[in-house]
N, C-alpha and C. Protein backbone atom coordinates (compact mmCIF):
# COMPACT_ATOMS: atom_id res chain seq x y z
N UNK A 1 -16.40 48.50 24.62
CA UNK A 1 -15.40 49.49 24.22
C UNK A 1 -15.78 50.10 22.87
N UNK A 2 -15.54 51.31 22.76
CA UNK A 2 -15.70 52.02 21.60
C UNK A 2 -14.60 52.41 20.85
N UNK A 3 -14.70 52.13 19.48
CA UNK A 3 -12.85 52.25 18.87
C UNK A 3 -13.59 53.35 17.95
N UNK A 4 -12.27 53.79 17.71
CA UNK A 4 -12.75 55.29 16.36
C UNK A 4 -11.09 55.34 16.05
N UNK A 5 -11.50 55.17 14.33
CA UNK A 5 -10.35 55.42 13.57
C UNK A 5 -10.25 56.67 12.83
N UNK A 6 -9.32 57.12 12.78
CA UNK A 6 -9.41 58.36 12.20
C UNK A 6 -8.49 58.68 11.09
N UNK A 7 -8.63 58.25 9.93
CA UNK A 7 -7.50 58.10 8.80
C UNK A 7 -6.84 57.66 8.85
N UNK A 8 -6.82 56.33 9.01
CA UNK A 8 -5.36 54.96 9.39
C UNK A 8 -5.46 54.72 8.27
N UNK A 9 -4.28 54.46 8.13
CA UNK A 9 -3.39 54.06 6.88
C UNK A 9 -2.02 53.65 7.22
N UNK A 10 -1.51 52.29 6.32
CA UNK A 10 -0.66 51.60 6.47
C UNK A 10 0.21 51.46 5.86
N UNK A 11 1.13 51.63 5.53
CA UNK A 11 2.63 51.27 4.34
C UNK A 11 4.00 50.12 5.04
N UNK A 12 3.59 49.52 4.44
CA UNK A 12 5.37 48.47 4.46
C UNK A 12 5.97 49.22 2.84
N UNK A 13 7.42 49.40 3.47
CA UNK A 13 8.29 49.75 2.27
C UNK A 13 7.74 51.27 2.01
N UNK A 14 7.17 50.91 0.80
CA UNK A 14 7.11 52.29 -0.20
C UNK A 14 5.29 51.58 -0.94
N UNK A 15 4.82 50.36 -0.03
CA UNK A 15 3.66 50.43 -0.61
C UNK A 15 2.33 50.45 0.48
N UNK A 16 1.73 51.12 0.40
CA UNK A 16 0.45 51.32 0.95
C UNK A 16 -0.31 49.97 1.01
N UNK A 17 -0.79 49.92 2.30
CA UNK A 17 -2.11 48.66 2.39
C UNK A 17 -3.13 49.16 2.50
N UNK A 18 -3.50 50.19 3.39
CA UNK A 18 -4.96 51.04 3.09
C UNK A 18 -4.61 52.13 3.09
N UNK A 19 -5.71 53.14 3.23
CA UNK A 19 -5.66 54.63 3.67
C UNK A 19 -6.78 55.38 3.86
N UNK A 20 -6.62 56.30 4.43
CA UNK A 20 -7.69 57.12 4.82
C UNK A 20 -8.77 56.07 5.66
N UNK A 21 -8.77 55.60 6.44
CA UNK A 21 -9.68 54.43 6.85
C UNK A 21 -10.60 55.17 8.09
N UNK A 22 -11.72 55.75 8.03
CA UNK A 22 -12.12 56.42 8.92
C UNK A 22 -13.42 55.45 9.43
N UNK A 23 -13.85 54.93 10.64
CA UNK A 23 -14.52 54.10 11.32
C UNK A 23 -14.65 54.33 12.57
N UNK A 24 -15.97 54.09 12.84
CA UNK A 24 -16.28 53.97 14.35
C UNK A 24 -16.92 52.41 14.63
N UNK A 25 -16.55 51.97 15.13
CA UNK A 25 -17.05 51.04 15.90
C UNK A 25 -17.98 50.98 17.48
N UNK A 26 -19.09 50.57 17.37
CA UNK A 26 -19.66 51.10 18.53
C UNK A 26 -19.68 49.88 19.57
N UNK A 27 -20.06 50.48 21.01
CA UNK A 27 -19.59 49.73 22.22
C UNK A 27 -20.89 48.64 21.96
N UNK A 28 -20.01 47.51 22.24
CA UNK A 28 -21.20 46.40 22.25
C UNK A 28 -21.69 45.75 21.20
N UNK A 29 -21.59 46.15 20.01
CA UNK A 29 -21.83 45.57 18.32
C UNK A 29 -20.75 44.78 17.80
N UNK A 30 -21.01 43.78 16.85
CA UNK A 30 -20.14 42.95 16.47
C UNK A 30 -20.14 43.45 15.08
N UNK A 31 -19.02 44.15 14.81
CA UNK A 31 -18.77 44.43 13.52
C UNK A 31 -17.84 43.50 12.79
N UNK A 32 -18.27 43.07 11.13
CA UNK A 32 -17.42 42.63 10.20
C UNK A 32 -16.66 43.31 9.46
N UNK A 33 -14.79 43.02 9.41
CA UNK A 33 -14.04 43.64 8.57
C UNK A 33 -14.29 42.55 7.40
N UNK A 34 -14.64 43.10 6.48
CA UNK A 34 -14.23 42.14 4.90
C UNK A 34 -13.36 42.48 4.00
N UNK A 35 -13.05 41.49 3.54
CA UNK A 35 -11.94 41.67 2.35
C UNK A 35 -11.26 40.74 2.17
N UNK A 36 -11.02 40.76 0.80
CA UNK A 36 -10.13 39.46 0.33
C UNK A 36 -8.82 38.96 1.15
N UNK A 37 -8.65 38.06 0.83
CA UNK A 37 -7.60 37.16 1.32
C UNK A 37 -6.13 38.68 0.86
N UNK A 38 -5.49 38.92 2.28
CA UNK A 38 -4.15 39.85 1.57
C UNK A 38 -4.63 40.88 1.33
N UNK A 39 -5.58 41.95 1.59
CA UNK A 39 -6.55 42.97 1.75
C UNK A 39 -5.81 44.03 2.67
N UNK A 40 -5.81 43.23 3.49
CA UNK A 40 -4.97 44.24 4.96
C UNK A 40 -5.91 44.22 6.26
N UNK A 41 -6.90 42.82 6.14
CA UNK A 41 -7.72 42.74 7.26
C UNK A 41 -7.13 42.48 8.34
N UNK A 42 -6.42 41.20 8.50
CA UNK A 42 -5.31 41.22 9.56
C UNK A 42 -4.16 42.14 10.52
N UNK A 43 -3.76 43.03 9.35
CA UNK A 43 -3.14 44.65 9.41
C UNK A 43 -3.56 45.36 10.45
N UNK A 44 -5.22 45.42 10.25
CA UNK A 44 -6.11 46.46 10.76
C UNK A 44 -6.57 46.14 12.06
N UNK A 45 -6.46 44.67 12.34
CA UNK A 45 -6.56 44.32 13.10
C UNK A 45 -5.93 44.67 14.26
N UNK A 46 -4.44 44.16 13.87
CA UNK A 46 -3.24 44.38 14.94
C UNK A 46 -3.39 45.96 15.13
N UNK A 47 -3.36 47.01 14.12
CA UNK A 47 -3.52 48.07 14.64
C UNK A 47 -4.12 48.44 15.44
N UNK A 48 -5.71 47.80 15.61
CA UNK A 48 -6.67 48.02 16.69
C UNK A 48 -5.63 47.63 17.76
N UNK A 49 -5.39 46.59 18.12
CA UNK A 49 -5.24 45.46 18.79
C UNK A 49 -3.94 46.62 19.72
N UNK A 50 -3.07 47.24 19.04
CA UNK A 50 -2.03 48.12 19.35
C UNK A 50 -0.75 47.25 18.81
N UNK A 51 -0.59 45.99 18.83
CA UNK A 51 0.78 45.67 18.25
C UNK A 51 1.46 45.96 17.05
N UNK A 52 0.67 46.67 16.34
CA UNK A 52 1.57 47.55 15.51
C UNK A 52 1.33 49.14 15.40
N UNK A 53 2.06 50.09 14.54
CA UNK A 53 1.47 51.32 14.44
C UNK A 53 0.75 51.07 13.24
N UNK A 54 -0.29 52.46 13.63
CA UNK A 54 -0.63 52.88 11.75
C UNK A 54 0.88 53.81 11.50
N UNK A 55 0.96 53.76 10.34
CA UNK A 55 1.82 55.37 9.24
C UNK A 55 1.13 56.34 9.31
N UNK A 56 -0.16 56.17 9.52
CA UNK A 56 -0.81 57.58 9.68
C UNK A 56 -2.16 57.18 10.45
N UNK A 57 -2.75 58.64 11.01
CA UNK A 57 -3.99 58.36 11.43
C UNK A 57 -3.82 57.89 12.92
N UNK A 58 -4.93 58.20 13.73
CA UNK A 58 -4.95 57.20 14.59
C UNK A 58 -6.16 56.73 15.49
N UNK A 59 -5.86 55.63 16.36
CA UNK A 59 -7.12 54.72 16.93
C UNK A 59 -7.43 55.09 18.47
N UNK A 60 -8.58 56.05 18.62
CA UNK A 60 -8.94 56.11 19.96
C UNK A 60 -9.64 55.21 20.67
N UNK A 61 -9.57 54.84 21.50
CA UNK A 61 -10.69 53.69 22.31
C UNK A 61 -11.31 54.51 23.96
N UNK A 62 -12.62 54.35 24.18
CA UNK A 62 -13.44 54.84 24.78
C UNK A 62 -13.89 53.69 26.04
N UNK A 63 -13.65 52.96 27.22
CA UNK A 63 -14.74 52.65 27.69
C UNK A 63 -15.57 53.08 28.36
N UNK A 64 -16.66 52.83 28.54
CA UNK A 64 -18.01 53.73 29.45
C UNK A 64 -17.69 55.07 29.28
N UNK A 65 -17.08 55.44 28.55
CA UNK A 65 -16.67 57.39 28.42
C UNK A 65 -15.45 57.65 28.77
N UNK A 66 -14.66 56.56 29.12
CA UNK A 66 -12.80 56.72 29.24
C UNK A 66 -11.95 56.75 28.41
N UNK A 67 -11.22 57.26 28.40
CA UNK A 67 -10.45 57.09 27.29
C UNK A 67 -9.16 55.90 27.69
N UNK A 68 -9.04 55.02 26.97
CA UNK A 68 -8.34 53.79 27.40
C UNK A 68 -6.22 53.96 26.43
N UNK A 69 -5.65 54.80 27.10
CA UNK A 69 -4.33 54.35 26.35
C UNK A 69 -3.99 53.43 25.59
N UNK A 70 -2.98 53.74 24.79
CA UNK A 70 -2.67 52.69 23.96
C UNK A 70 -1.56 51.62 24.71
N UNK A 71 -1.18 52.57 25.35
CA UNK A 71 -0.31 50.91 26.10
C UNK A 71 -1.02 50.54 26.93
N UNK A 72 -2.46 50.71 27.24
CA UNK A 72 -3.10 49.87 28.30
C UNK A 72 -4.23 48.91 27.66
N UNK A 73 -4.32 49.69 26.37
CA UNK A 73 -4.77 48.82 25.13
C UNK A 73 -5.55 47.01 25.66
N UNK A 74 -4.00 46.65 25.57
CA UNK A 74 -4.02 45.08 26.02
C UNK A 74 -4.90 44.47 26.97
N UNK A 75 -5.46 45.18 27.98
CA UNK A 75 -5.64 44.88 29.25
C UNK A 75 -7.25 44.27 28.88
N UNK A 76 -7.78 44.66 28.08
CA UNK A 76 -9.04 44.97 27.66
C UNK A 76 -9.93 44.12 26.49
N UNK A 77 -8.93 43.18 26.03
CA UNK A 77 -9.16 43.14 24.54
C UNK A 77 -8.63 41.15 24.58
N UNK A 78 -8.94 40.64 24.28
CA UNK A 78 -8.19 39.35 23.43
C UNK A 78 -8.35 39.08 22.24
N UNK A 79 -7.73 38.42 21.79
CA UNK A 79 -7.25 37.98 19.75
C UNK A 79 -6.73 36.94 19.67
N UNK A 80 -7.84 36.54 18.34
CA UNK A 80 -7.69 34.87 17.99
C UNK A 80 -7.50 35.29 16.62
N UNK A 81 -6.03 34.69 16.05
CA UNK A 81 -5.85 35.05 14.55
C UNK A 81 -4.93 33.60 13.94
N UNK A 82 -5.11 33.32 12.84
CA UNK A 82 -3.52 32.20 12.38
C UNK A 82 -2.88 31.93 12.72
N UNK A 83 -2.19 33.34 13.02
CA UNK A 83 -0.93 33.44 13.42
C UNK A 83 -0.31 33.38 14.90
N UNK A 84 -1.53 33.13 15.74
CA UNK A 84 -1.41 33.42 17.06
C UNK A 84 -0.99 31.84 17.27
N UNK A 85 -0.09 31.49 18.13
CA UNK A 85 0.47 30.31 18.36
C UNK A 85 -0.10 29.92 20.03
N UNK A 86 -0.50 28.54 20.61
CA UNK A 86 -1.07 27.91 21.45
C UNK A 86 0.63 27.68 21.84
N UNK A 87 0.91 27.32 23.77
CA UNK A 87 1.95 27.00 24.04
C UNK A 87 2.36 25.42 23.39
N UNK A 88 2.83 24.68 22.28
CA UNK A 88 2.55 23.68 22.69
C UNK A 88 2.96 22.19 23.26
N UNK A 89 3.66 22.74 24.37
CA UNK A 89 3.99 21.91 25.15
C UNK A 89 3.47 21.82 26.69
N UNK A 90 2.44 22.85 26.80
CA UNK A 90 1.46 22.58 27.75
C UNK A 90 0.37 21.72 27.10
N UNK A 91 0.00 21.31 28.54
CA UNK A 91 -1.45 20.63 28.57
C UNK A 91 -2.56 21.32 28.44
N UNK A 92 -3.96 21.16 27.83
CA UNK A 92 -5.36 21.87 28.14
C UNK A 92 -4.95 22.23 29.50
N UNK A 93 -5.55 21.94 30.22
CA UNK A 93 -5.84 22.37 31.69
C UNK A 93 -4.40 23.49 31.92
N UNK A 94 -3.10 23.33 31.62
CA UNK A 94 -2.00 24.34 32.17
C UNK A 94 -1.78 25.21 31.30
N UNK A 95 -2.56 25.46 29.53
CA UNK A 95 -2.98 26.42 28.91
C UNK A 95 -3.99 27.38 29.25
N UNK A 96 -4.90 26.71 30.05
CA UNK A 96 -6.23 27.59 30.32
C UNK A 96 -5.26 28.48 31.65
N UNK A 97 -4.91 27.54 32.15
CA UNK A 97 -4.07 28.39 33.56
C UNK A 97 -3.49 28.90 33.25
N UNK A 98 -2.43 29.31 32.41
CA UNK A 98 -1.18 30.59 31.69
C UNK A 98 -2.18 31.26 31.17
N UNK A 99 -3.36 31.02 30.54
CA UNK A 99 -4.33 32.33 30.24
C UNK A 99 -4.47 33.05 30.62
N UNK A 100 -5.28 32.38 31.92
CA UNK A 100 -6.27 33.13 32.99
C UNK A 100 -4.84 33.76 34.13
N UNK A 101 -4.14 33.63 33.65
CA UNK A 101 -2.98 34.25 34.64
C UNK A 101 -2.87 35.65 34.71
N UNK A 102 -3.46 35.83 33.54
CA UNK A 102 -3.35 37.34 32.81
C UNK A 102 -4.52 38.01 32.09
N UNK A 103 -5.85 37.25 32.35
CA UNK A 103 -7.34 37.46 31.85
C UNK A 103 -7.85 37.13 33.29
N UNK A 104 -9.11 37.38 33.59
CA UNK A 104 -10.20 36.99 34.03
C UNK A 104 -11.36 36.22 33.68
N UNK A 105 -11.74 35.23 34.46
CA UNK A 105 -12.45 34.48 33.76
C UNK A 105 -14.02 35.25 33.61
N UNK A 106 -14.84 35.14 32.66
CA UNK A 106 -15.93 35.58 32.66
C UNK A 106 -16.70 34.74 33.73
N UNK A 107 -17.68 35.95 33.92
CA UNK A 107 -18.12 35.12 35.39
C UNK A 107 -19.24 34.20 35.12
N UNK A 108 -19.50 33.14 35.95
CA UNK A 108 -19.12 31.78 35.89
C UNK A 108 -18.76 30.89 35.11
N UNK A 109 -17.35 31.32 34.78
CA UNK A 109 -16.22 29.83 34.15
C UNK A 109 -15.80 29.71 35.38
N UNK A 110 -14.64 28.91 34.77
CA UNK A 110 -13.61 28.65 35.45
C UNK A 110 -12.55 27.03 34.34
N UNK A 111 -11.79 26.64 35.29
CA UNK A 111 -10.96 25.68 34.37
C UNK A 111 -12.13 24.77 33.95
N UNK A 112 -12.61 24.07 34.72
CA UNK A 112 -13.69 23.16 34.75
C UNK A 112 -14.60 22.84 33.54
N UNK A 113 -15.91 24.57 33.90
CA UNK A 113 -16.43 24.83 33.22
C UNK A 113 -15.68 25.13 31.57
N UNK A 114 -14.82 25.59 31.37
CA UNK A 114 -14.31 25.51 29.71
C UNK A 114 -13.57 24.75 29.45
N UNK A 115 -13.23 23.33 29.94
CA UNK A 115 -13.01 22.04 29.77
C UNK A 115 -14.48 21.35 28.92
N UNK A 116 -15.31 21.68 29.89
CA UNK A 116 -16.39 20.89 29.59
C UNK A 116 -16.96 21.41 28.16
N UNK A 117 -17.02 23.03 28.17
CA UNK A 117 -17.46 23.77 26.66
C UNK A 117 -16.66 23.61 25.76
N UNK A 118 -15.39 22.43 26.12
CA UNK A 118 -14.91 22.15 24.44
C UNK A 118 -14.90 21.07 24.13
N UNK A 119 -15.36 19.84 25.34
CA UNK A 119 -15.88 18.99 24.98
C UNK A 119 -14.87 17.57 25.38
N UNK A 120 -13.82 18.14 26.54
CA UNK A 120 -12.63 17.62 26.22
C UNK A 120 -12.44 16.62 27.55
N UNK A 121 -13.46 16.07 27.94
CA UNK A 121 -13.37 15.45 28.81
C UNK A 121 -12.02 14.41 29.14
N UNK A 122 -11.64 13.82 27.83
CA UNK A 122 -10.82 12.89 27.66
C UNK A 122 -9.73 13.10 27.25
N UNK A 123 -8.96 14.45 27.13
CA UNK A 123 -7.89 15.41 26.89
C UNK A 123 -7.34 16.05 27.59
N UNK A 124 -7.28 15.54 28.81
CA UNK A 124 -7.07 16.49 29.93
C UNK A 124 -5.67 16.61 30.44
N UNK A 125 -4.75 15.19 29.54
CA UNK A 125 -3.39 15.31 30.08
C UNK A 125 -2.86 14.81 28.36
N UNK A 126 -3.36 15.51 27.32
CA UNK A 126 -2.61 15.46 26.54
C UNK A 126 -1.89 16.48 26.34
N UNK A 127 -1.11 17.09 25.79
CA UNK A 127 0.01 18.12 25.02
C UNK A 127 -1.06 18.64 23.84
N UNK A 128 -0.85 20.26 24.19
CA UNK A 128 -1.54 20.97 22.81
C UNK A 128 -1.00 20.33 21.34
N UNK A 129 0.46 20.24 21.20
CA UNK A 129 0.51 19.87 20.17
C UNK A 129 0.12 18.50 19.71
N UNK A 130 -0.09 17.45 20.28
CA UNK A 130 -1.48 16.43 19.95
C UNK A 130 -3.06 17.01 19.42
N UNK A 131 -3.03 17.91 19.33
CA UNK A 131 -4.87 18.20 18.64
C UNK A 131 -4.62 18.55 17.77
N UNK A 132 -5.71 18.33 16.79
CA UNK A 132 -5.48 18.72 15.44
C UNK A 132 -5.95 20.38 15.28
N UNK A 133 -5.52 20.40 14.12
CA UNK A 133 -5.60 22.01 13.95
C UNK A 133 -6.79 22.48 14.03
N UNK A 134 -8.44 21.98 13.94
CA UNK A 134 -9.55 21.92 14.52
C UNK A 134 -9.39 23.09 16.03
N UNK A 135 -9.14 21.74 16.60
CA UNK A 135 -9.04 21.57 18.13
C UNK A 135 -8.30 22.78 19.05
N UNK A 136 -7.20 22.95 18.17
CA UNK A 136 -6.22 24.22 18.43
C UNK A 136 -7.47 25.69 18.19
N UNK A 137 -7.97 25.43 17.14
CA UNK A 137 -8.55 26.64 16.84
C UNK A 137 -9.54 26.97 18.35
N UNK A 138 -10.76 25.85 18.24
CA UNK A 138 -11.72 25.35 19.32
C UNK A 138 -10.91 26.04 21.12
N UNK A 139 -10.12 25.83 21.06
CA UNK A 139 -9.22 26.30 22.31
C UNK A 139 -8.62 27.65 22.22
N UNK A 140 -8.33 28.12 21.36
CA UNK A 140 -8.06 29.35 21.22
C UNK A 140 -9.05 30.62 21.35
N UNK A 141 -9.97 30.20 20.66
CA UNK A 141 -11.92 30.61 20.78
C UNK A 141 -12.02 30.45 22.05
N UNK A 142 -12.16 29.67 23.03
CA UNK A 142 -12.82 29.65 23.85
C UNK A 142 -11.87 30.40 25.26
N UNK A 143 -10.88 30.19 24.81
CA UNK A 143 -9.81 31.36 26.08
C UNK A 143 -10.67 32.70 25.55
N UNK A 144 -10.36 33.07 24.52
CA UNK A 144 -10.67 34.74 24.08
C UNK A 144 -12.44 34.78 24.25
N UNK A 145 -12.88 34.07 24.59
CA UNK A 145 -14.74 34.56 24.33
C UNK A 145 -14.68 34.37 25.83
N UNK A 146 -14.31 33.57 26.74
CA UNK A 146 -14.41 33.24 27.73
C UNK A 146 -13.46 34.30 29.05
N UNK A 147 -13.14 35.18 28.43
CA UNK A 147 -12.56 36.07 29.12
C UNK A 147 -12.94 37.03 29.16
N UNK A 148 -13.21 37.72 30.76
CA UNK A 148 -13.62 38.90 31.01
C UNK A 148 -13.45 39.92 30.43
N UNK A 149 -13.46 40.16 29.28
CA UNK A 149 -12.81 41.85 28.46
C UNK A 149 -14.17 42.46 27.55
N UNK A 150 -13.88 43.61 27.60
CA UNK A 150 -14.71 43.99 26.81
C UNK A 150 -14.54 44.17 25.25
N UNK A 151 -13.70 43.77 24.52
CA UNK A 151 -13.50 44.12 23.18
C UNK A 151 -12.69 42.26 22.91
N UNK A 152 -13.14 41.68 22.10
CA UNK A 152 -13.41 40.43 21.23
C UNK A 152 -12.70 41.21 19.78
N UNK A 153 -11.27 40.35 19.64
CA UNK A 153 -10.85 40.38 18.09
C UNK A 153 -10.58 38.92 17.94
N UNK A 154 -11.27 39.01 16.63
CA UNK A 154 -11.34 37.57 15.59
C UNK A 154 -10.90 37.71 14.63
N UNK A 155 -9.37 36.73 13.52
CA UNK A 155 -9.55 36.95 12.56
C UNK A 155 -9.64 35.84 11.89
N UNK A 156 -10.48 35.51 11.06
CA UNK A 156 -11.22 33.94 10.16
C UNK A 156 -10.69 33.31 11.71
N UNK A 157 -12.09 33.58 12.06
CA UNK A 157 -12.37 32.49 13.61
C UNK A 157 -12.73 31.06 12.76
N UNK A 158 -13.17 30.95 11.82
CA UNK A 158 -13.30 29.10 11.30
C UNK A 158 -12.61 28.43 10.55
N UNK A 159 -11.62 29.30 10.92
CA UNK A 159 -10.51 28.41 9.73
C UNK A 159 -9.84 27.48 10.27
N UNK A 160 -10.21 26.38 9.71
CA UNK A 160 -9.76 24.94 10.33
C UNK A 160 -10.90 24.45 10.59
N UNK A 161 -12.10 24.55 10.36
CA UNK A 161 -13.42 23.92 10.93
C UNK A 161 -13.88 23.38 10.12
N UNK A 162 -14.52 22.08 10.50
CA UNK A 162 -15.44 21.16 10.11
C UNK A 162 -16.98 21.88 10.27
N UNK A 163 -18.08 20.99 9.47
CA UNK A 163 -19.07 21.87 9.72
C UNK A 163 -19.56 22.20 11.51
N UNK A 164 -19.16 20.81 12.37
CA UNK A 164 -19.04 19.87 13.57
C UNK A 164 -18.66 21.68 14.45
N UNK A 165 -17.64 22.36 13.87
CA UNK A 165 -16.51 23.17 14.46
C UNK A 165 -17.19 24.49 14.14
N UNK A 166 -18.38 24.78 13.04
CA UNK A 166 -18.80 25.69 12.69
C UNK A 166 -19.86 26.13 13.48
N UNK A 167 -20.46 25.14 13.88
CA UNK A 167 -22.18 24.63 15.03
C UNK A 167 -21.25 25.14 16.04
N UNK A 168 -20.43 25.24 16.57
CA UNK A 168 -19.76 24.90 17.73
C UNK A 168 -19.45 26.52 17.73
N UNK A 169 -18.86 27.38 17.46
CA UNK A 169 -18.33 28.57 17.18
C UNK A 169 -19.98 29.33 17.04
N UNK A 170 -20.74 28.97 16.32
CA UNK A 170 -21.99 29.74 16.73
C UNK A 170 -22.72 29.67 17.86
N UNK A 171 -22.65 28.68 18.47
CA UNK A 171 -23.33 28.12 20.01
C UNK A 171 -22.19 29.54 20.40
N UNK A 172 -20.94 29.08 20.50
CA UNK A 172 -20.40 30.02 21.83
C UNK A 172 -20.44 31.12 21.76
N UNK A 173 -20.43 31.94 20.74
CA UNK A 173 -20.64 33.38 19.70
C UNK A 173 -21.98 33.62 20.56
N UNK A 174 -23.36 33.16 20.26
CA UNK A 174 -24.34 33.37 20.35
C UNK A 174 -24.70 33.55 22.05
N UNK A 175 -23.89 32.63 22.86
CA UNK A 175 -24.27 32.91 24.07
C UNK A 175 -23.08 33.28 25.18
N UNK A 176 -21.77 33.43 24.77
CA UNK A 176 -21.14 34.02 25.51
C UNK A 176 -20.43 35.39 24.89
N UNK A 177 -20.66 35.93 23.41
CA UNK A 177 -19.73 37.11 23.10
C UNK A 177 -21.02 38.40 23.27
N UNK A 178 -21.89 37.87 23.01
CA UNK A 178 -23.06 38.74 22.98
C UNK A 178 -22.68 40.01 24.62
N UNK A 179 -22.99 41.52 24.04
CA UNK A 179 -22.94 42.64 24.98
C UNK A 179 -21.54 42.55 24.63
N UNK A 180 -20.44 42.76 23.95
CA UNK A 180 -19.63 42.95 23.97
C UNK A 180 -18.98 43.61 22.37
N UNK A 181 -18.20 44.74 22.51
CA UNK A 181 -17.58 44.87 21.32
C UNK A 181 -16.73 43.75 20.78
N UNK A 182 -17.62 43.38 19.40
CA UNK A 182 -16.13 42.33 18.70
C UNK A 182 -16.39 42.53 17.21
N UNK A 183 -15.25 42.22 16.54
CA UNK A 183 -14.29 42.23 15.65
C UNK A 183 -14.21 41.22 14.63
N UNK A 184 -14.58 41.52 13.57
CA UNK A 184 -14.83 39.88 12.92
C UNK A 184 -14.32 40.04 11.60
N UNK A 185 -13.13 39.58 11.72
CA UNK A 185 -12.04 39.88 10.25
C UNK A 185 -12.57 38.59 9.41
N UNK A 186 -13.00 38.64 8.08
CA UNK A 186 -13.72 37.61 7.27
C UNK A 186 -13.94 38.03 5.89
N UNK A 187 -12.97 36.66 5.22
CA UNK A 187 -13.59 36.68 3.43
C UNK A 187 -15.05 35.76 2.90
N UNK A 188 -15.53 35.72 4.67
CA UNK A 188 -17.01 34.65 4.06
C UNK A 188 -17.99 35.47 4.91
N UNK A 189 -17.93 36.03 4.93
CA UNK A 189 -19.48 37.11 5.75
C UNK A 189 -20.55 36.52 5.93
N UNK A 190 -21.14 35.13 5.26
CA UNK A 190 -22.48 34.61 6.28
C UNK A 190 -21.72 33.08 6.61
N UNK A 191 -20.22 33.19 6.86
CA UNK A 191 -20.31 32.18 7.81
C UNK A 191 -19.37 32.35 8.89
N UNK A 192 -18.78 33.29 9.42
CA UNK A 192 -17.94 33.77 9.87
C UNK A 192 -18.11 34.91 10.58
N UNK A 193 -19.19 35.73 10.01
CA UNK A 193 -19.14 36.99 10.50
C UNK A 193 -20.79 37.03 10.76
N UNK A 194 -21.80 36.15 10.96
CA UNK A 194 -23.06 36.48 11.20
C UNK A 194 -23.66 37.05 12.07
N UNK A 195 -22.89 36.90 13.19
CA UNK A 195 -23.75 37.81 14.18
C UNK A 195 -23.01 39.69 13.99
N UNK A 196 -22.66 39.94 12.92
CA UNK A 196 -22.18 41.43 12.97
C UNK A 196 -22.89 42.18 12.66
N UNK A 197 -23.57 43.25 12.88
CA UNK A 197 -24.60 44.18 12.60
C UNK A 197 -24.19 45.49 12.41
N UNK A 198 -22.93 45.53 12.00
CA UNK A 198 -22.59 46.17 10.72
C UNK A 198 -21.31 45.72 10.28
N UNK A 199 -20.64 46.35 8.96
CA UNK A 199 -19.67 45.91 8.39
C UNK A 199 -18.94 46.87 8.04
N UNK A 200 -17.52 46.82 7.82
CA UNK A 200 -15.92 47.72 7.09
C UNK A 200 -15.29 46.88 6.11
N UNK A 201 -15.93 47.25 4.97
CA UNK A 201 -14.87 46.62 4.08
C UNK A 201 -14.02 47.06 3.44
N UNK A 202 -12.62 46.43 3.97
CA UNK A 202 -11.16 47.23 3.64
C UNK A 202 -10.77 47.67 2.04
N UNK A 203 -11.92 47.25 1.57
CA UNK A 203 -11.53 46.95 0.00
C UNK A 203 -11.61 48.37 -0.45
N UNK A 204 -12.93 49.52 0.08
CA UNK A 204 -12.84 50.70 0.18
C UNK A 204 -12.10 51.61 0.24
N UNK A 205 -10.75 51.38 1.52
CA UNK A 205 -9.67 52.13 1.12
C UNK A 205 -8.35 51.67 0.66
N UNK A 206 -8.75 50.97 -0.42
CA UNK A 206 -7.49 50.34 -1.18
C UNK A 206 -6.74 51.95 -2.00
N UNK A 207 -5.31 52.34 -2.10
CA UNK A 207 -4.97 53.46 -2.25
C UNK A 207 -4.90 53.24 -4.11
């Protein structure tokens, strides 16, 4: 998918988070947003993402030469952020299934196969909220990389990681996000955002 911003800019209240933010993102490249912690990387995100508006400006998306609506936005795209909450009173196995209820699995997963890529052989009838915040992350990653879409949003995909969790996020990065547009919101750019081959840093249109 191809995104193009065209002077987005954001205000809560009466204060500006960016502006003038003009970007293209191209189909298939893993671009890094940077910027400090409270920047408005997250912001920019959701805007892509469509769950919020910009105040100004706005975000076209392209696939193969289509133009993709904004309320169809969703269909296309998954997002792993903080703030994104795991059910947790399902199990692994009946999380992956409320996923895939509403994703496609990339072809050849399935429940099985991304059981096994998180390593969880022996977790199979615990409750999400039993894993540690690691683990939550590790599962959240692997629904969104592991799903058929063409556009990958990340924001601080390693937060919560051990170095154990860092190895682990580059293995799956490296061989399942690859050919795909993604999104890599990050205040650590060579550990978080390495495979991006180019970068937006929000710090640019601070107003």
């Amino acid at each position: 998918m191809r995104i193009e911003l065209q002077d987005i800019g954001k205000k809560f209240t009466s204060e500006w988070v960016f502006r003038n933010v003009t970007f293209t993102f191209e189909e298939r490249q893993a671009t890094a947003i940077l910027g400090r912690n409270g920047s408005g990387k997250s912001t920019l995100l959701q805007i892509i993402a469509g769950n919020i508006h910009p105040t100004s400006g706005q975000v076209i998306c392209t696939l193969n030469g289509h133009p993709v609506p904004e309320d169809q936005r969703y269909r296309y795209l998954t997002l792993v952020a903080p703030y994104q909450e795991l059910i947790e009173e399902f199990s692994l196995p009946e999380m992956i299934k409320f996923h895939f209820a509403f994703k496609n699995f990339l072809p050849g997963f399935n429940l099985k196969k991304i059981i096994e890529l998180l390593g969880f052989r022996d977790s199979g009838n615990k409750q999400i909220q039993q894993f540690s915040s690691g683990i939550k992350q590790r599962v959240k990653l692997a629904l969104a990389v592991c799903s058929d879409v063409p556009l990958i949003l990340l924001d601080e995909p390693t937060l919560n990681f051990d170095a154990a969790g860092i190895e682990w996020y580059y293995k799956l990065m490296s061989e399942f996000a690859k050919d795909r547009t993604t999104l890599i919101c990050s205040n650590q750019h060579q550990t978080e955002s390495i495979f991006a081959q180019s970068t937006l840093d929000i710090e640019n249109f601070k107003p």
